[in-house]
Protein backbone atom coordinates (compact mmCIF):
# COMPACT_ATOMS: atom_id res chain seq x y z
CA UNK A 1 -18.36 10.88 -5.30
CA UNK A 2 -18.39 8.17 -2.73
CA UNK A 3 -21.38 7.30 -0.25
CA UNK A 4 -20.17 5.76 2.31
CA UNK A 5 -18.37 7.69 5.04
CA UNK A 6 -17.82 6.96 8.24
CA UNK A 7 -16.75 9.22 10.95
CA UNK A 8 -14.63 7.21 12.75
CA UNK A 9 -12.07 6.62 9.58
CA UNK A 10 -10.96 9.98 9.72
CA UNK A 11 -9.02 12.40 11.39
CA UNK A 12 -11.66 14.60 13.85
CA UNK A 13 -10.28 17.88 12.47
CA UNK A 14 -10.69 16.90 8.74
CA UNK A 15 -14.21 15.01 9.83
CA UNK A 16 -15.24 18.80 11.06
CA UNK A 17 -14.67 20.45 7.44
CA UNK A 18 -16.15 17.66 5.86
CA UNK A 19 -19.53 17.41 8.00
CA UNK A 20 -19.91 21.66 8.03
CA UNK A 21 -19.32 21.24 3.94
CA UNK A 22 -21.72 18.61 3.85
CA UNK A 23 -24.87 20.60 6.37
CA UNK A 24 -24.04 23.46 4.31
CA UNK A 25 -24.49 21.62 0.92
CA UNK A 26 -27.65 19.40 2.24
CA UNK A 27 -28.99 23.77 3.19
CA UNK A 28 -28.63 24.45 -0.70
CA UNK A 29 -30.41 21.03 -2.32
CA UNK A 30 -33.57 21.78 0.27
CA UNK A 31 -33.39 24.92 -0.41
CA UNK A 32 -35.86 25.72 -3.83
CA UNK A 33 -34.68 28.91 -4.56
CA UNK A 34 -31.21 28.01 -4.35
CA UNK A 35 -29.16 30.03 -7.61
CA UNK A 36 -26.78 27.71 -9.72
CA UNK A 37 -23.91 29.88 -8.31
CA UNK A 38 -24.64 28.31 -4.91
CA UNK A 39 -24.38 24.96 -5.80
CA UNK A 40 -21.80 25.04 -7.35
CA UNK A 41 -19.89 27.09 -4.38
CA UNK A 42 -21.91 24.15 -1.93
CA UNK A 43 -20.38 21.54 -4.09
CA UNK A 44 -16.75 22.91 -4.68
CA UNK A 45 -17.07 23.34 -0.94
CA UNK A 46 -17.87 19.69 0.05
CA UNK A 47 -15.52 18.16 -2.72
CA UNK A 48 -12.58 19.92 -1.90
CA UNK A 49 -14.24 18.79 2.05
CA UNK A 50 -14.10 15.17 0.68
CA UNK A 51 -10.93 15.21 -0.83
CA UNK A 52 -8.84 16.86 2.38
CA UNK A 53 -10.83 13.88 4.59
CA UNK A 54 -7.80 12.00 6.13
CA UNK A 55 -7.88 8.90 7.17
CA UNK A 56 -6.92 7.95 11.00
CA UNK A 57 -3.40 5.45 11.39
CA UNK A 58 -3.72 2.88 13.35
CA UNK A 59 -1.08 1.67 15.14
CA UNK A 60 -0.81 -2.39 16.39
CA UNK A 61 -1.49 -2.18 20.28
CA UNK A 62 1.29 -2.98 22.68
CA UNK A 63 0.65 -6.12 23.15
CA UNK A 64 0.22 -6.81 19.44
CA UNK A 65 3.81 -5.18 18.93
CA UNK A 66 5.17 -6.61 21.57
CA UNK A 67 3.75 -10.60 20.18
CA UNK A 68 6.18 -10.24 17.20
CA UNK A 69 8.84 -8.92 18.39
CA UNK A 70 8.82 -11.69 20.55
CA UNK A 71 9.15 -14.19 17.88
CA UNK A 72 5.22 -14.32 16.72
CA UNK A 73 5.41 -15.76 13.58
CA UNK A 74 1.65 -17.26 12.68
CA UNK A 75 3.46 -19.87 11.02
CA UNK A 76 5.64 -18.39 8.87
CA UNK A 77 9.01 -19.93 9.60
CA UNK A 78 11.93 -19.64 11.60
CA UNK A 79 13.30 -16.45 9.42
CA UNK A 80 11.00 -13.69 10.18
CA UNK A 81 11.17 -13.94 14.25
CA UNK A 82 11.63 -10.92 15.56
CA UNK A 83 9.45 -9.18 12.61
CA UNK A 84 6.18 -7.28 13.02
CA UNK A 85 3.21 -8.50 11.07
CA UNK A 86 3.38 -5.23 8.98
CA UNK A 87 7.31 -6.34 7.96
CA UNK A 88 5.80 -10.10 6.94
CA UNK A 89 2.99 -8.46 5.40
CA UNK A 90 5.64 -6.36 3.36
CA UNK A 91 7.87 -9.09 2.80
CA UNK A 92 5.19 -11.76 1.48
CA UNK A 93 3.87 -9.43 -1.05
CA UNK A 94 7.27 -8.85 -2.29
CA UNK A 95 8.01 -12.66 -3.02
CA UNK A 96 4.81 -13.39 -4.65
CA UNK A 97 5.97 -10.50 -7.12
CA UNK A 98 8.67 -11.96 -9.63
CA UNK A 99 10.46 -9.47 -10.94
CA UNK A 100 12.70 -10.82 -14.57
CA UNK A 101 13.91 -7.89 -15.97
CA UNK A 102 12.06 -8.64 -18.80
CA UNK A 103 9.31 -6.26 -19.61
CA UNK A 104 9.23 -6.49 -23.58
CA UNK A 105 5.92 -7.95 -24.60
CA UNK A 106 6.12 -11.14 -26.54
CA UNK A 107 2.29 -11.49 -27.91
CA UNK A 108 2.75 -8.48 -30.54
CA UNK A 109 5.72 -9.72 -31.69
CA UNK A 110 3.88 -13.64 -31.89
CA UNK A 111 0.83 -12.39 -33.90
CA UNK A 112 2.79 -10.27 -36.03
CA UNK A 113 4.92 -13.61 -36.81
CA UNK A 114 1.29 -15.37 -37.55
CA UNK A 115 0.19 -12.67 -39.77
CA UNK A 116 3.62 -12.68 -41.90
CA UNK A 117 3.15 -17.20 -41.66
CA UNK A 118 -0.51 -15.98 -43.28
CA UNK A 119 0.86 -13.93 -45.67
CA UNK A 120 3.46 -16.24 -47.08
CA UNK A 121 0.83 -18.66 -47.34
CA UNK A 122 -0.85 -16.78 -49.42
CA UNK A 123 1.56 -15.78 -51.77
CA UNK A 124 2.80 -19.36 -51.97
CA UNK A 125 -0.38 -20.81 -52.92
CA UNK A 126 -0.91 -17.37 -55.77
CA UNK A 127 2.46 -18.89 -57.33
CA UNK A 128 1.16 -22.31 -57.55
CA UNK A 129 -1.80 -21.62 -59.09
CA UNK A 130 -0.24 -19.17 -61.76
């Protein structure tokens, strides 16, 4: 489970569940006499807690927003005026992806070729010697 959670990441009403699973969990562990069945209820409790946490959006401020649309482009070039950093953001990752169309996998096929080279050899050199 991860450590490191900080309130301000997440949604207030999910922050609530999580933080009254968690109290309620730390209750069990310091408590000694604690039964197995409790734990496990404290645990189920703060895992489902954990896993409903939702994270807050943020949103670029006004004047961020208001920066690109203006033609902010940090450089990028004259075609992506007009374009929010989130759209460059977008569009950059999609360039440096290079998409062929070509998904078989050529490094079985190569060692398989090397193996039946080995084999050949093998045989060849058998026949010469008989």
């Amino acid at each position: 489970m991860k450590k490191d959670f900080k309130e301000e990441s997440y949604t207030a009403d999910s922050w609530k569940v999580f933080k009254d699973a968690l109290l309620k969990a730390q209750e069990v562990l310091n408590n000694e006499n604690a039964t197995q069945e409790e734990v496990n209820q404290a645990y189920g409790a703060l895992k489902e807690a954990t896993d409903a946490l939702k994270t807050k959006t943020t949103t670029p401020s006004e004047e961020e927003t208001k920066g690109d649309k203006l033609g902010n482009t940090n450089g990028q070039g004259d075609n992506q005026k007009g374009q929010t950093t989130q759209e460059r953001n977008a569009i950059n990752r999609n360039k440096s992806k290079v998409k062929t169309g070509d998904d078989m996998k050529v490094v079985p096929y190569a060692l398989l070729m090397m193996a039946a080279a080995g084999g050949y050899v093998t045989v060849c050199r058998i026949n010469k010697e008989n």
